[in-house]
N, C-alpha and C. Protein backbone atom coordinates (compact mmCIF):
# COMPACT_ATOMS: atom_id res chain seq x y z
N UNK A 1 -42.67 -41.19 352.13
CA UNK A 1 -43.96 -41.04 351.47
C UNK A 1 -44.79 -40.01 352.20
N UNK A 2 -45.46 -38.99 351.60
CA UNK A 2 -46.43 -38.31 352.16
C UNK A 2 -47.67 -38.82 351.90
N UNK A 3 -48.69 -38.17 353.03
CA UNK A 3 -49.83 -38.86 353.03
C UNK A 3 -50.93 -38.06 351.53
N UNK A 4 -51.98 -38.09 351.39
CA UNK A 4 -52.54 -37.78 350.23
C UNK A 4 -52.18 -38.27 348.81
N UNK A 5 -51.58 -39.40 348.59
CA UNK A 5 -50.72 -39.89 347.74
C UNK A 5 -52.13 -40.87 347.02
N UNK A 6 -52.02 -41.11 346.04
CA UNK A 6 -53.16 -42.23 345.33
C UNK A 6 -52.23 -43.69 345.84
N UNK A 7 -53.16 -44.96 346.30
CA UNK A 7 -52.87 -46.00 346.85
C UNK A 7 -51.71 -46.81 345.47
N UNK A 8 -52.36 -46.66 344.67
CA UNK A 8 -51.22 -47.44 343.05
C UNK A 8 -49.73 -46.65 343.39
N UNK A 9 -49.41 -45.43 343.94
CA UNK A 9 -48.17 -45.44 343.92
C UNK A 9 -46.89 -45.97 344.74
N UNK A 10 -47.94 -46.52 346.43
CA UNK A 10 -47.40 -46.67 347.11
C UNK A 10 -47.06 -48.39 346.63
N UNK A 11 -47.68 -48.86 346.17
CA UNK A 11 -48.25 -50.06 345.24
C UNK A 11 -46.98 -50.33 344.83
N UNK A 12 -46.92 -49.42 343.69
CA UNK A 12 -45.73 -49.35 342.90
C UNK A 12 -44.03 -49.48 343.27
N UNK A 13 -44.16 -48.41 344.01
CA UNK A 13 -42.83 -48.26 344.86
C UNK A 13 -42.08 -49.27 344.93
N UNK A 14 -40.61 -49.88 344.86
CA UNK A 14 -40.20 -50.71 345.53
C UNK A 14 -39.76 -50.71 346.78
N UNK A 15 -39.25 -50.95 348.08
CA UNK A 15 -38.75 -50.95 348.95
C UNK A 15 -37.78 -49.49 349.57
N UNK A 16 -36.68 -50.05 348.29
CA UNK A 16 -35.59 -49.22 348.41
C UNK A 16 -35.65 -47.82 347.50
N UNK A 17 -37.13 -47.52 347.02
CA UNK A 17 -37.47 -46.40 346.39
C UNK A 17 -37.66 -45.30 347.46
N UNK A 18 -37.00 -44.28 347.01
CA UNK A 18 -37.43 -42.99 347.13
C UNK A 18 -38.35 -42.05 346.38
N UNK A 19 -39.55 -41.77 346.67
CA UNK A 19 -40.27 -41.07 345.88
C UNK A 19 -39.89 -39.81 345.98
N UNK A 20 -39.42 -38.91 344.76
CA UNK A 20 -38.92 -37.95 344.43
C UNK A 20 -40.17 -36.75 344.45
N UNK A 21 -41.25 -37.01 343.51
CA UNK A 21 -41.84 -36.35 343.18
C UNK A 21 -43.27 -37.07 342.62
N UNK A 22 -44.33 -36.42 342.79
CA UNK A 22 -45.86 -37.34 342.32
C UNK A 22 -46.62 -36.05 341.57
N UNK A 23 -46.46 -36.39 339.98
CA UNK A 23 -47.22 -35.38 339.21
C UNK A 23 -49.11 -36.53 338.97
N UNK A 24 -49.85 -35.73 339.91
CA UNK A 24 -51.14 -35.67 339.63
C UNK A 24 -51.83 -35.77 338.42
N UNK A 25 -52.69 -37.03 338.41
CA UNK A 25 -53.67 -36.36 336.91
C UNK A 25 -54.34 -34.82 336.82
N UNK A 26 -54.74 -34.72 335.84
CA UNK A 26 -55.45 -32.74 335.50
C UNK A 26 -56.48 -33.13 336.26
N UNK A 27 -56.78 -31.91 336.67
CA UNK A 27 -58.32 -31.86 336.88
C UNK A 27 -59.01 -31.56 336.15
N UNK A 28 -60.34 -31.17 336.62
CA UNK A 28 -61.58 -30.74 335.39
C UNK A 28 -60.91 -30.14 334.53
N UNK A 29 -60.48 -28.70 335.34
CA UNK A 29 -60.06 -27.69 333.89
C UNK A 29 -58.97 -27.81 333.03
N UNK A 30 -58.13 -28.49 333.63
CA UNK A 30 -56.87 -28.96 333.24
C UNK A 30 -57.51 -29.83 331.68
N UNK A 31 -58.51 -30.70 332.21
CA UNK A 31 -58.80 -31.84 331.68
C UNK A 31 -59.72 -30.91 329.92
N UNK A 32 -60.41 -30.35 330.30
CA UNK A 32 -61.00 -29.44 329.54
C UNK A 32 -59.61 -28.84 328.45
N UNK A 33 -59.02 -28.25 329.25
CA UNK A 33 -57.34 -27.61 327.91
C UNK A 33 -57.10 -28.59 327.51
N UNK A 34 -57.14 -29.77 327.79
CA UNK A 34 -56.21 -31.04 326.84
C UNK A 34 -57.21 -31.32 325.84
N UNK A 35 -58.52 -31.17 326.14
CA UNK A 35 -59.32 -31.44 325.22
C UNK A 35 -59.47 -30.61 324.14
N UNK A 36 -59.61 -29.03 324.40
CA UNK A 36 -59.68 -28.45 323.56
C UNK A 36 -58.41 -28.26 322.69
N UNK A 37 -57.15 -28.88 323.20
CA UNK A 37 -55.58 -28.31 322.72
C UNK A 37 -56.09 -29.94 321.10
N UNK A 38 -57.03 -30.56 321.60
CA UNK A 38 -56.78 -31.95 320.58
C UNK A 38 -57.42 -31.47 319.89
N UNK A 39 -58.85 -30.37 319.59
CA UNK A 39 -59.92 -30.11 318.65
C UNK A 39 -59.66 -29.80 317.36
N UNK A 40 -58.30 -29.19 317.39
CA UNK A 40 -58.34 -28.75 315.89
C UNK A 40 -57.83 -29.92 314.91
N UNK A 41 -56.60 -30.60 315.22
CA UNK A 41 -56.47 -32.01 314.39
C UNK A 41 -57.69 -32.77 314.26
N UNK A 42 -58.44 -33.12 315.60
CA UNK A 42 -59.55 -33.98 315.00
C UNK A 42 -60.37 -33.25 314.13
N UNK A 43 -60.69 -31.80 314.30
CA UNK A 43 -61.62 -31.28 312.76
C UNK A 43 -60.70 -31.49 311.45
N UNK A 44 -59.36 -31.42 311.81
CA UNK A 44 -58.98 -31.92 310.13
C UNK A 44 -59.01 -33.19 310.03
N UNK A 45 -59.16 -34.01 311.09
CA UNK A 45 -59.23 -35.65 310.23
C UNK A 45 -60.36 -36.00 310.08
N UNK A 46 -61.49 -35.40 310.51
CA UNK A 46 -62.93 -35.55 310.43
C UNK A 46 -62.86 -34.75 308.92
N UNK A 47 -62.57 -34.00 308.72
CA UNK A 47 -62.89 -33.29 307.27
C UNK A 47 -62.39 -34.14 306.20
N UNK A 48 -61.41 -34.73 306.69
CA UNK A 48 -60.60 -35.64 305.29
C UNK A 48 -61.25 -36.28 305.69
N UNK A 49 -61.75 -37.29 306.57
CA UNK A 49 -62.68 -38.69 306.61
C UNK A 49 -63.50 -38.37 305.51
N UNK A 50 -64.46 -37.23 306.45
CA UNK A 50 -65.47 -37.15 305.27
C UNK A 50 -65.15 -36.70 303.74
N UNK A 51 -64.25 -35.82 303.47
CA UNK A 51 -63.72 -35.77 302.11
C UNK A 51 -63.73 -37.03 301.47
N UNK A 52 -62.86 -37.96 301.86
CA UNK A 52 -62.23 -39.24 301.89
C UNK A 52 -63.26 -40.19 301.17
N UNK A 53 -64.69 -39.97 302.27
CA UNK A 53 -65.67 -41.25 302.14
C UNK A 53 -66.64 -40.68 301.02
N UNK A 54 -66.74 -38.94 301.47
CA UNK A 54 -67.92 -38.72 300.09
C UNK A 54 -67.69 -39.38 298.64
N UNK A 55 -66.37 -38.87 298.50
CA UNK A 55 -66.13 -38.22 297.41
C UNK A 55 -65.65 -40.24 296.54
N UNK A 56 -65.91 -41.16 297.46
CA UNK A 56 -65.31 -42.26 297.03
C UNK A 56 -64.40 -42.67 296.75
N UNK A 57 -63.26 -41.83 296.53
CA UNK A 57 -61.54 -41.51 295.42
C UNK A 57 -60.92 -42.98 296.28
N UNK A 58 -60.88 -42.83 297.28
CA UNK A 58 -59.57 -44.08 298.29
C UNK A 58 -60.62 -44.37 299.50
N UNK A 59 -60.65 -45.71 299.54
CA UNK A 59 -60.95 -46.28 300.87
C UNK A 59 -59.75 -46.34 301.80
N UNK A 60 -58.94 -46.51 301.44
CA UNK A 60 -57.47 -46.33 302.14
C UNK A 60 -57.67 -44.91 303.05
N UNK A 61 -57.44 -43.98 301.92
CA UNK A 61 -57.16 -43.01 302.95
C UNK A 61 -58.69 -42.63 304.09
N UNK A 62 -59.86 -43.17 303.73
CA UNK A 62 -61.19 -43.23 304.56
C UNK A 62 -61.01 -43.81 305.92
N UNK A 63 -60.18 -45.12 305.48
CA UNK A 63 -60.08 -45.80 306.91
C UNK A 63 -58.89 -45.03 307.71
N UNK A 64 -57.83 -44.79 307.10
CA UNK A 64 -56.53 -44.52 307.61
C UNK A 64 -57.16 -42.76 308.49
N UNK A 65 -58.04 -42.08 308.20
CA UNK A 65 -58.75 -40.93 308.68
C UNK A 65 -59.36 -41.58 310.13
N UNK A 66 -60.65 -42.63 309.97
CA UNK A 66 -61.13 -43.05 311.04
C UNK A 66 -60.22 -43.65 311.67
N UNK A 67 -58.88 -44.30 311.16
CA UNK A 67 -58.06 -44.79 312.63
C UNK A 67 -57.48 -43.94 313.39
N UNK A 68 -57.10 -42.70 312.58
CA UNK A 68 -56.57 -41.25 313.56
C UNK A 68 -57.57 -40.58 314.42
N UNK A 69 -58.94 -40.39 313.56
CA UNK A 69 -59.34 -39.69 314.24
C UNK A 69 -59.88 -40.57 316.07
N UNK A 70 -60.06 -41.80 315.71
CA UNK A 70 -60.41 -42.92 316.81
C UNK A 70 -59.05 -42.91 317.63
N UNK A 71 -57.93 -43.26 317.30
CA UNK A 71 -56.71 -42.87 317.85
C UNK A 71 -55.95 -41.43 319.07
N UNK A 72 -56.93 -40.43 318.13
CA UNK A 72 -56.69 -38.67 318.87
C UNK A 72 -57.43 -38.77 319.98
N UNK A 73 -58.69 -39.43 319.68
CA UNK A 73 -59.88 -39.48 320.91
C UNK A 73 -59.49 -40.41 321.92
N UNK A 74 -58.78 -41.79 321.89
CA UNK A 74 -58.59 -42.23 323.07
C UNK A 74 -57.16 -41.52 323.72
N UNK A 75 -56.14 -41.19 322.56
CA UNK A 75 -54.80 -40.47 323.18
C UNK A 75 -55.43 -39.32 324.20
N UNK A 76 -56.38 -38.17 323.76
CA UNK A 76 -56.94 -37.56 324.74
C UNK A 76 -57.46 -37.81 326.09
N UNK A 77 -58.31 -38.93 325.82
CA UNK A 77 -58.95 -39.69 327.14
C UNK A 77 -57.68 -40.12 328.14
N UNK A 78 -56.67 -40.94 327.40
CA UNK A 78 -55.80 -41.21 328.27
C UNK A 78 -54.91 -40.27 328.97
N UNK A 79 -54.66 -39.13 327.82
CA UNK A 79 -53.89 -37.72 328.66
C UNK A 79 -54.84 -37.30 329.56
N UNK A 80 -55.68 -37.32 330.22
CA UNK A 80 -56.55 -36.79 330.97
C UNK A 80 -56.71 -37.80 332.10
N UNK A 81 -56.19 -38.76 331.99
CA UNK A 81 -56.23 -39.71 333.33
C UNK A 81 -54.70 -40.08 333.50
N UNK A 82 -54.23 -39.48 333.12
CA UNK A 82 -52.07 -40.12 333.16
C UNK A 82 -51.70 -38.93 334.22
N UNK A 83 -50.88 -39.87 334.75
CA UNK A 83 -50.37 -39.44 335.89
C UNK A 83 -48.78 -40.00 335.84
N UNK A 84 -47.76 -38.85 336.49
CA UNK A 84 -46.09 -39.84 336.78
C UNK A 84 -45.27 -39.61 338.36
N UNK A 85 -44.99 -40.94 338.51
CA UNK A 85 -44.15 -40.79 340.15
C UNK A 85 -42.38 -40.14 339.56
N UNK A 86 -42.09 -39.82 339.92
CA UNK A 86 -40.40 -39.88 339.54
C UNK A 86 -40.24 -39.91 341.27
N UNK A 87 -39.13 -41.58 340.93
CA UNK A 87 -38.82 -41.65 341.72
C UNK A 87 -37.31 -41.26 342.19
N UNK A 88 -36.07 -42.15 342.94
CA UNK A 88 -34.94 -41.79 343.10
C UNK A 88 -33.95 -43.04 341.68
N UNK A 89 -34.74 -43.93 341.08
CA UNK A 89 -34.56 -44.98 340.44
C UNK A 89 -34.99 -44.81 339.03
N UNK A 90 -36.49 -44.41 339.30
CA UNK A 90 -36.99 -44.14 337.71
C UNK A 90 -38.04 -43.36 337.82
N UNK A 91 -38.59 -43.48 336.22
CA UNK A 91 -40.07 -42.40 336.74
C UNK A 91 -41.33 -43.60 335.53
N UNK A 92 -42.40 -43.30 336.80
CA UNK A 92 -43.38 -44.41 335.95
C UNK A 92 -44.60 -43.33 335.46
N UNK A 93 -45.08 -43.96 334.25
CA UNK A 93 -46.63 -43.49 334.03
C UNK A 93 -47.62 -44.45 334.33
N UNK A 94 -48.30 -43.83 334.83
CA UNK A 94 -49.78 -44.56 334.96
C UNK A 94 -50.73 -43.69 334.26
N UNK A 95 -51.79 -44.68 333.85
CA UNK A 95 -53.12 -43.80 333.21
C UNK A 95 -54.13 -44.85 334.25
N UNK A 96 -54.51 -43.74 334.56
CA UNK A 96 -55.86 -44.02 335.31
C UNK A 96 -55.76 -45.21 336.50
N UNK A 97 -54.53 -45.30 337.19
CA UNK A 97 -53.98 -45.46 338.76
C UNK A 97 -53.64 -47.22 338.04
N UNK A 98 -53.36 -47.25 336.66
CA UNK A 98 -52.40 -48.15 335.97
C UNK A 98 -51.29 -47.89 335.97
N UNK A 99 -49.89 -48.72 336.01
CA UNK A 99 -49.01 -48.57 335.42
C UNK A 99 -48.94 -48.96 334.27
N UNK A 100 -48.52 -47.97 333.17
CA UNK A 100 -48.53 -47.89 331.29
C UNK A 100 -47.28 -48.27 331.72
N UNK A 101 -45.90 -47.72 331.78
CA UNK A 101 -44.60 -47.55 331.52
C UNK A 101 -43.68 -46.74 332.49
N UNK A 102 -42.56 -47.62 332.28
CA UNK A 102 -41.52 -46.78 333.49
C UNK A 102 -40.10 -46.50 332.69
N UNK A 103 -39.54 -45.57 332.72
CA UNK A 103 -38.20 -45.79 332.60
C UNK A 103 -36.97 -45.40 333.85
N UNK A 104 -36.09 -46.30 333.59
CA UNK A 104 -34.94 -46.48 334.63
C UNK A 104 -33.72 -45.71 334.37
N UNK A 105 -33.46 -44.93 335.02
CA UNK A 105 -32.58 -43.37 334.85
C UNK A 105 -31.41 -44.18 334.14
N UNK A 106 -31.05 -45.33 334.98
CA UNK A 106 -29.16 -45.81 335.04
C UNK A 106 -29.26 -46.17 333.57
N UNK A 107 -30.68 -46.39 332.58
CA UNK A 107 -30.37 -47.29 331.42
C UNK A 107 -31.26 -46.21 330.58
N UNK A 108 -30.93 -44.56 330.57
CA UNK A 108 -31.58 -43.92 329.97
C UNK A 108 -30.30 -42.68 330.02
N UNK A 109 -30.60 -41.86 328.64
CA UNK A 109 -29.62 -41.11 328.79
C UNK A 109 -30.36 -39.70 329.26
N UNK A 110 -29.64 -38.60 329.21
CA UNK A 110 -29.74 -37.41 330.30
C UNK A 110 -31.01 -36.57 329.50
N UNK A 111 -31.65 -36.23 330.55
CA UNK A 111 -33.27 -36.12 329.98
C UNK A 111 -33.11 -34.73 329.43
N UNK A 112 -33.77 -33.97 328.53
CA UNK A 112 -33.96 -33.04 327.78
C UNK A 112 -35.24 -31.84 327.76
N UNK A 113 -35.00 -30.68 327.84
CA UNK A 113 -36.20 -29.49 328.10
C UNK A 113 -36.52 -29.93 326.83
N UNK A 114 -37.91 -29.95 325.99
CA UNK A 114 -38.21 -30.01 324.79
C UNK A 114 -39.23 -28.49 324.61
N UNK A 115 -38.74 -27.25 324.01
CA UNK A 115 -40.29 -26.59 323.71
C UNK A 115 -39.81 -26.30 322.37
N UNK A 116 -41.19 -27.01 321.70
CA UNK A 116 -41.14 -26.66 320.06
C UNK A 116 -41.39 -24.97 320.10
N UNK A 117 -42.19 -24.13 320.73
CA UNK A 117 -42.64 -23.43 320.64
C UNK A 117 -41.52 -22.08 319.86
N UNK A 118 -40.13 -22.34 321.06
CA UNK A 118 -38.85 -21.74 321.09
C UNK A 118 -38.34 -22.30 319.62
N UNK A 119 -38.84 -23.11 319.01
CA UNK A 119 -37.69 -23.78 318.10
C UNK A 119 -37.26 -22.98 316.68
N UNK A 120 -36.09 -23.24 316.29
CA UNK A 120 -35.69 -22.64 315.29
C UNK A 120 -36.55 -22.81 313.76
N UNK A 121 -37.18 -24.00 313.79
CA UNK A 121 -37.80 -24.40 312.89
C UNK A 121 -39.27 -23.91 312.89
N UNK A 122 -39.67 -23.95 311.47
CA UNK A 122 -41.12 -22.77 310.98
C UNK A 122 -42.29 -23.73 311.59
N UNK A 123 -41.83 -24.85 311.29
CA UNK A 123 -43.20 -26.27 311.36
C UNK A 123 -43.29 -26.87 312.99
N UNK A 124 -42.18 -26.87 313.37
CA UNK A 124 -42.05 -26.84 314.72
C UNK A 124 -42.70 -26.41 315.77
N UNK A 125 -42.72 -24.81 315.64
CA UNK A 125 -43.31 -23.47 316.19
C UNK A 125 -44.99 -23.81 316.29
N UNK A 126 -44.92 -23.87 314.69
CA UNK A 126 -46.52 -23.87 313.66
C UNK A 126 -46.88 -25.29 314.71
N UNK A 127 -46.79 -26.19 314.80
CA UNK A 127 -47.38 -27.65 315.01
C UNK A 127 -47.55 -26.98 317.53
N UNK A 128 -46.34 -26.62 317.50
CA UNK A 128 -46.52 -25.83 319.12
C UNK A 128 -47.73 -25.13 318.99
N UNK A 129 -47.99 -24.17 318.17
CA UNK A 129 -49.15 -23.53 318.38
C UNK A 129 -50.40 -24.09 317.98
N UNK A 130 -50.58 -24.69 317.04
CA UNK A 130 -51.56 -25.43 316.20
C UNK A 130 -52.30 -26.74 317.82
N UNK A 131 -51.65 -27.22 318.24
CA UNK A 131 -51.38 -28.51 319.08
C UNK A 131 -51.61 -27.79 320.82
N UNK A 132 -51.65 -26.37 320.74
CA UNK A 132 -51.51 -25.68 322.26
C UNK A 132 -50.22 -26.31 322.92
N UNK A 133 -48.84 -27.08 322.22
CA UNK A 133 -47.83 -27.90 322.94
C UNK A 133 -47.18 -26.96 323.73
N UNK A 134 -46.91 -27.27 325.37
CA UNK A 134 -45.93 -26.08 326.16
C UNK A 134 -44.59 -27.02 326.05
N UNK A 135 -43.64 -26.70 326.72
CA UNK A 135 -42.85 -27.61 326.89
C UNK A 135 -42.81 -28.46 327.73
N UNK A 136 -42.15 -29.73 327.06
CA UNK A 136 -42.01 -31.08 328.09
C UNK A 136 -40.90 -31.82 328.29
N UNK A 137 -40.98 -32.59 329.12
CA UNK A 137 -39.63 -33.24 329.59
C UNK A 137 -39.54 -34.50 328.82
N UNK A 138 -38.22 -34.87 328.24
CA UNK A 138 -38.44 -36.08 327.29
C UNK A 138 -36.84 -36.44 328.12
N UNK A 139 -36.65 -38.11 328.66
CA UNK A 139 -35.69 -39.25 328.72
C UNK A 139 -35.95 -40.46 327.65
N UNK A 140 -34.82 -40.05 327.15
CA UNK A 140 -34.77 -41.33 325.87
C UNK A 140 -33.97 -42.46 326.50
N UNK A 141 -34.48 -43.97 325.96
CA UNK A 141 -33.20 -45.33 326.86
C UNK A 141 -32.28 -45.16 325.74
N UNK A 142 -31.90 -45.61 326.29
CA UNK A 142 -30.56 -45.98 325.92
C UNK A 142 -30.34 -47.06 324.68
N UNK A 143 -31.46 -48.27 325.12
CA UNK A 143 -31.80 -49.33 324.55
C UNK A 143 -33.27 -49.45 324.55
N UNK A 144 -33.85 -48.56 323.41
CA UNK A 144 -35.48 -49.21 322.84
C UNK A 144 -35.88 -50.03 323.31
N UNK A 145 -37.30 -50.33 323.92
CA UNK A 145 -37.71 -51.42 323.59
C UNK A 145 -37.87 -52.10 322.63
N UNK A 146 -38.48 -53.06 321.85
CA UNK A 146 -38.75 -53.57 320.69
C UNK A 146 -40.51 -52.56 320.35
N UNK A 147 -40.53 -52.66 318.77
CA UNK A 147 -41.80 -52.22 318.75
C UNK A 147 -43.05 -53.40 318.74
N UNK A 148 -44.40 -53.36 319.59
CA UNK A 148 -45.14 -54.62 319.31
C UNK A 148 -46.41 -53.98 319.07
N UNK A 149 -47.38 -54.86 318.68
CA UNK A 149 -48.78 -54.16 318.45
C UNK A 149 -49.41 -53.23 319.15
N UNK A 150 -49.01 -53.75 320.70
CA UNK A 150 -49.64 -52.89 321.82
C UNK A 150 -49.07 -51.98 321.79
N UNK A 151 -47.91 -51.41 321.34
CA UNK A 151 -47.36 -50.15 321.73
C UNK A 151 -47.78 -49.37 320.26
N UNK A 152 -48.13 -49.47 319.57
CA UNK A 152 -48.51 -49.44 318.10
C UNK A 152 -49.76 -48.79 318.32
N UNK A 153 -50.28 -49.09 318.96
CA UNK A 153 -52.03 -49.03 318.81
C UNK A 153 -52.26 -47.78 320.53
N UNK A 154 -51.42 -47.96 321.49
CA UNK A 154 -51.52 -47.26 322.09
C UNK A 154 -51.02 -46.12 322.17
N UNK A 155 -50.14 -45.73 321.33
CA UNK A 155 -49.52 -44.79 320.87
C UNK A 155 -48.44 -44.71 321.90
N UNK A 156 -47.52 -45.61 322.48
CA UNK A 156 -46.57 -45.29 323.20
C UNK A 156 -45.11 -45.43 322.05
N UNK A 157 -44.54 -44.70 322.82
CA UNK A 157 -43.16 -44.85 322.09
C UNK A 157 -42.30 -45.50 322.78
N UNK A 158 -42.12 -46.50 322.43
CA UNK A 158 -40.79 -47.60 323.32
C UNK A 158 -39.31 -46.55 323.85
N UNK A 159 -38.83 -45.65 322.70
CA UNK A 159 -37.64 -45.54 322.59
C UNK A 159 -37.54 -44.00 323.97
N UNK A 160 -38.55 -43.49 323.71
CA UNK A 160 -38.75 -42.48 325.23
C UNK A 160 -39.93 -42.07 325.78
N UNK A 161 -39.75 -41.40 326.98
CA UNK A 161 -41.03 -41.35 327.83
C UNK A 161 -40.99 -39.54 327.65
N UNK A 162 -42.26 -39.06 327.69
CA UNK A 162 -42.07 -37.47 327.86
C UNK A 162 -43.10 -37.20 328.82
N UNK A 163 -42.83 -36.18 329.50
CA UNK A 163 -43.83 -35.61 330.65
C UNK A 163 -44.22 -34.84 330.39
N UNK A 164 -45.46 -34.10 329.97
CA UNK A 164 -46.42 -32.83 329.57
C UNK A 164 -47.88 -33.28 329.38
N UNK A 165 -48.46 -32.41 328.74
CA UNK A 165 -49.55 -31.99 328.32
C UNK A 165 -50.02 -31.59 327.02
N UNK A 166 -50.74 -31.32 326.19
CA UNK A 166 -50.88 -30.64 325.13
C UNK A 166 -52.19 -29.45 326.00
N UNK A 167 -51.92 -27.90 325.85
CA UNK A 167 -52.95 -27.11 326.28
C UNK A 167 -52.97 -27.35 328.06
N UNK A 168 -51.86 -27.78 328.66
CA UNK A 168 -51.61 -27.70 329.84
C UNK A 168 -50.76 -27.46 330.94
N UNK A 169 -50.48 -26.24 331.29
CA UNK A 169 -48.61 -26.05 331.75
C UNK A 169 -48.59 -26.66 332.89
N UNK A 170 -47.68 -27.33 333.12
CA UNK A 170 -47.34 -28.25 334.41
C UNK A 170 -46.12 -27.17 334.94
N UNK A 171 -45.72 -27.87 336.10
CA UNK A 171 -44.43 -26.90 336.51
C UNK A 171 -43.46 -27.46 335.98
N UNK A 172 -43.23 -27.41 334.56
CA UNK A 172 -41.97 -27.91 333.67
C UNK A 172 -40.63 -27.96 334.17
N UNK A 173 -39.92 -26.42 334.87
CA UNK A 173 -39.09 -26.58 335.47
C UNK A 173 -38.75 -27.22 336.08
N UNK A 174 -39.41 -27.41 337.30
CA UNK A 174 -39.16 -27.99 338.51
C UNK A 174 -39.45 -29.66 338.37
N UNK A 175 -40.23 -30.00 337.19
CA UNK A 175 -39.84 -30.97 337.02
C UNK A 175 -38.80 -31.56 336.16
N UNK A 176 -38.70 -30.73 335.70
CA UNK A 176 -36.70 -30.60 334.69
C UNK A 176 -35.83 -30.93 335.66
N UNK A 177 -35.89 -29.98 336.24
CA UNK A 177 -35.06 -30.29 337.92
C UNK A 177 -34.45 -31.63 338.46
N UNK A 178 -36.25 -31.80 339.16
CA UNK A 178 -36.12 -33.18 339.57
C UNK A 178 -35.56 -34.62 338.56
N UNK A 179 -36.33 -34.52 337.27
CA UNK A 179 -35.74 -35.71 336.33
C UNK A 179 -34.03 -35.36 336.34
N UNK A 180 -33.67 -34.32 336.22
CA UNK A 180 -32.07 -34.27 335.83
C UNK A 180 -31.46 -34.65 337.04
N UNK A 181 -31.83 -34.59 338.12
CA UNK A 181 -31.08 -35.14 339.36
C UNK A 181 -31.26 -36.36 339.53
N UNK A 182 -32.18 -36.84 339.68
CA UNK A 182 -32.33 -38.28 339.90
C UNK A 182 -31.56 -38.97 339.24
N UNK A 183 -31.43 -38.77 337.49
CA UNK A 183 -30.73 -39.09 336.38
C UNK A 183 -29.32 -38.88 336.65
N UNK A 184 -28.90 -37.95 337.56
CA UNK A 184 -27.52 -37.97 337.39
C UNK A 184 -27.35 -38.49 338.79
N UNK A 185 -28.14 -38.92 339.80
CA UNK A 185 -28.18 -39.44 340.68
C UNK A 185 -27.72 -41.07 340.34
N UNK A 186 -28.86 -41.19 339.55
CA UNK A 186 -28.76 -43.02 338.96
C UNK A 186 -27.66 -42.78 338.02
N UNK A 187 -27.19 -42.38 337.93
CA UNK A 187 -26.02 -42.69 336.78
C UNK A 187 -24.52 -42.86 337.97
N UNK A 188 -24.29 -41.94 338.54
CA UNK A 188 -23.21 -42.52 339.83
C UNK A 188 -23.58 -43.67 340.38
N UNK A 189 -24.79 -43.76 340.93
CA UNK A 189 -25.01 -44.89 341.57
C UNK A 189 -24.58 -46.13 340.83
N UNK A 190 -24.87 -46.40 339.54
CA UNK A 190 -24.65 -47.41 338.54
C UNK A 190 -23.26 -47.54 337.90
N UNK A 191 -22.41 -46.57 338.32
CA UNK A 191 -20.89 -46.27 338.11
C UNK A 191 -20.10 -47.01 339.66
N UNK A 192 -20.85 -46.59 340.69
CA UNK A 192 -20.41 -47.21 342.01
C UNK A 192 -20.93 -48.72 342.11
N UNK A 193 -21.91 -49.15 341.42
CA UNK A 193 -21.92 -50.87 341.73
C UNK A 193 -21.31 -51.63 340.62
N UNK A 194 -20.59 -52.65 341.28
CA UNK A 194 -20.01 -53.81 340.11
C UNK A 194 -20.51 -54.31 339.18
């Protein structure tokens, strides 16, 4: 462990953990790009809200507007306080010196560069630029969790964890790096025990 570390990770750690790597929450400015990378979806769900509510046509789609747009605003808040350890075992998120979620390399398959930006597809590209998305690191399990309310409402995805930003470049590589070793680290390891 090095020193300057936030106290929740050492917390976290188990024993026989090796801490690999400790990606920091953003700072101000950091924190500022994530905000502005969210502005343009929330002006379109604020426009359909209000479309939605003037115009009377669907209460459906009125509410289904205010749950996104209420939804974008805390997903932001929380990208702006999330933080991940990758360790020699797994890699956890925390938001705001919480642990949200961890996944465990040996029961996850081999993690993936994701940049829409590069992608072959028109909507892909369009939604990268629209969204400020750089690329991020995505490990899918192996075995989903189940889906439950809380993960529903917090916008987590049981089935994988991704490491980025929207409107924020992290050192993607090098954390490509590190997730793919560890991962192929925990995968021998879990081949060598009975």
């Amino acid at each position: 462990m090095s020193e300057g570390l936030p106290p929740y990770v050492s917390t976290e750690l188990q024993n026989s953990e090796t801490l690999v790597s400790f990606i920091p929450e953003p700072d101000v400015t950091a924190r500022r790009r994530i905000i502005l990378a969210i502005i343009p979806p929330f002006v379109v769900l604020v426009i359909v809200f209000v479309w939605a509510f003037s115009d009377r046509t669907s209460v459906i789609a009125g509410a289904g507007a205010v749950y996104l747009v209420v939804t974008l605003f805390v997903s932001a808040l929380r990208l702006c306080r999330t933080s991940y350890v990758i360790s020699a075992r797994r890699v956890i998120r925390f938001v705001g010196g919480k642990k949200v979620e961890d996944l465990v390399f040996a029961e996850s398959a081999k993690p993936v560069l994701l940049d829409h930006a590069a992608s072959d597809f028109l909507i892909w590209r369009w939604m990268a630029r629209f969204l400020s998305l750089g690329p991020v690191v995505e490990a899918r399990r192996l075995k989903p969790e189940p889906w439950t309310v809380v993960t529903f409402f917090t916008s987590r995805d049981p089935s994988r964890m991704r490491i980025g930003y929207p409107g924020h470049s992290l050192a993607i590589a090098k954390i490509f790096d590190d997730v793919t070793r560890t991962w192929a680290s925990a995968q021998d390891t879990a081949k060598a025990t009975p």
